[in-house]
Protein backbone atom coordinates (compact mmCIF):
# COMPACT_ATOMS: atom_id res chain seq x y z
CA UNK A 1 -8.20 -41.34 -1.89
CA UNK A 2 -10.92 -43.72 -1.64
CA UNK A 3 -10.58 -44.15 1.91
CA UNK A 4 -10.46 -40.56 2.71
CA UNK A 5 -13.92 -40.58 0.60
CA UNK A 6 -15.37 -43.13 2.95
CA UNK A 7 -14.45 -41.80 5.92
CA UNK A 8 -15.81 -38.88 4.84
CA UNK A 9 -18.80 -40.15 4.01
CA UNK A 10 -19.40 -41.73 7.73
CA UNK A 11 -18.50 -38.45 9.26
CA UNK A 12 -21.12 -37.38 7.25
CA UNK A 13 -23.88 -40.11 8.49
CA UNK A 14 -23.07 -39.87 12.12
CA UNK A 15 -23.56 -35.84 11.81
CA UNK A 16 -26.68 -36.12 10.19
CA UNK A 17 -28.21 -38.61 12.17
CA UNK A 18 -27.10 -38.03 15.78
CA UNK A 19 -28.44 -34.64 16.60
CA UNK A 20 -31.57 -35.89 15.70
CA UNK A 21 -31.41 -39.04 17.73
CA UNK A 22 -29.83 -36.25 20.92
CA UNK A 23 -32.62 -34.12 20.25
CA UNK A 24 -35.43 -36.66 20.76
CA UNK A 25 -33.25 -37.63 23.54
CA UNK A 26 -33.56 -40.84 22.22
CA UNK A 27 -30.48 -42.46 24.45
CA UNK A 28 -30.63 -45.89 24.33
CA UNK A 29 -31.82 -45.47 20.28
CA UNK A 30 -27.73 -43.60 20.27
CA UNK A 31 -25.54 -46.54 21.89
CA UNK A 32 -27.78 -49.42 19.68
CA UNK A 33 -26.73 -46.53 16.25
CA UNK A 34 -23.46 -46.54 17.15
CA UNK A 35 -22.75 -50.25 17.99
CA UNK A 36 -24.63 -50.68 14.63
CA UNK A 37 -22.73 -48.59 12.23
CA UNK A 38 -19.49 -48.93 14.21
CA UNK A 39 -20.06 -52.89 13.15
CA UNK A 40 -20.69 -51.99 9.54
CA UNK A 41 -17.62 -49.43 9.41
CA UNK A 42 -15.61 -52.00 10.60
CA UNK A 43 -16.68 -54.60 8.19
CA UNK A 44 -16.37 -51.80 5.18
CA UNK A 45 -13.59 -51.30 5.75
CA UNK A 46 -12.01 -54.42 6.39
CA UNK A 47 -13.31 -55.29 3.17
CA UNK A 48 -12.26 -52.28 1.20
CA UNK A 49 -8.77 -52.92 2.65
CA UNK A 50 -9.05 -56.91 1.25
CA UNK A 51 -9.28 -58.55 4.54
CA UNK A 52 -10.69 -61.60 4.51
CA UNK A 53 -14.09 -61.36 6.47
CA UNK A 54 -16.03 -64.76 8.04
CA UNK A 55 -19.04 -65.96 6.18
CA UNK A 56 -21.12 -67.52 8.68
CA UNK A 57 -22.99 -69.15 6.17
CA UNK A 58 -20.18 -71.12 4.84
CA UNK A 59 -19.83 -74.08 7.54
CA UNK A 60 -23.51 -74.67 6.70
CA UNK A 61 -22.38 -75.20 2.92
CA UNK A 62 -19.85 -77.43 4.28
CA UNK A 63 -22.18 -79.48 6.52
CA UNK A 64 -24.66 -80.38 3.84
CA UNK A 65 -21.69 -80.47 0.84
CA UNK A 66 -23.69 -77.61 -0.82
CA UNK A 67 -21.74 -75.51 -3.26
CA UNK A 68 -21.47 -71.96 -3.07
């Protein structure tokens, strides 16, 4: 049910944003928006479904023994 929610709810960004962005004829602004949020869906929902997602900060922690 959740997931049905989010999904929703990105349906719902990309169809209030992108006839904007079509309008303006704002191109290149389109394929940068969509590489964006199709990185931050992905992530979402890899964490929503518990998957275990790299920190790139965490080798740095390593390196100089900090703890997180």
């Amino acid at each position: 049910m959740l997931l049905a929610l989010l999904i929703i709810l990105y349906l719902a960004i990309l169809f209030l944003e992108l006839p904007f962005l079509y309008q303006k004829r704002l191109y290149k602004e389109i394929i940068i928006f969509l590489i964006v949020f199709s990185l931050g869906v992905y992530l979402s929902l890899a964490q929503f479904k518990g998957k275990l997602i790299f920190n790139p900060i965490a080798p740095l922690f390593e390196v100089y023994k900090l703890k997180i």
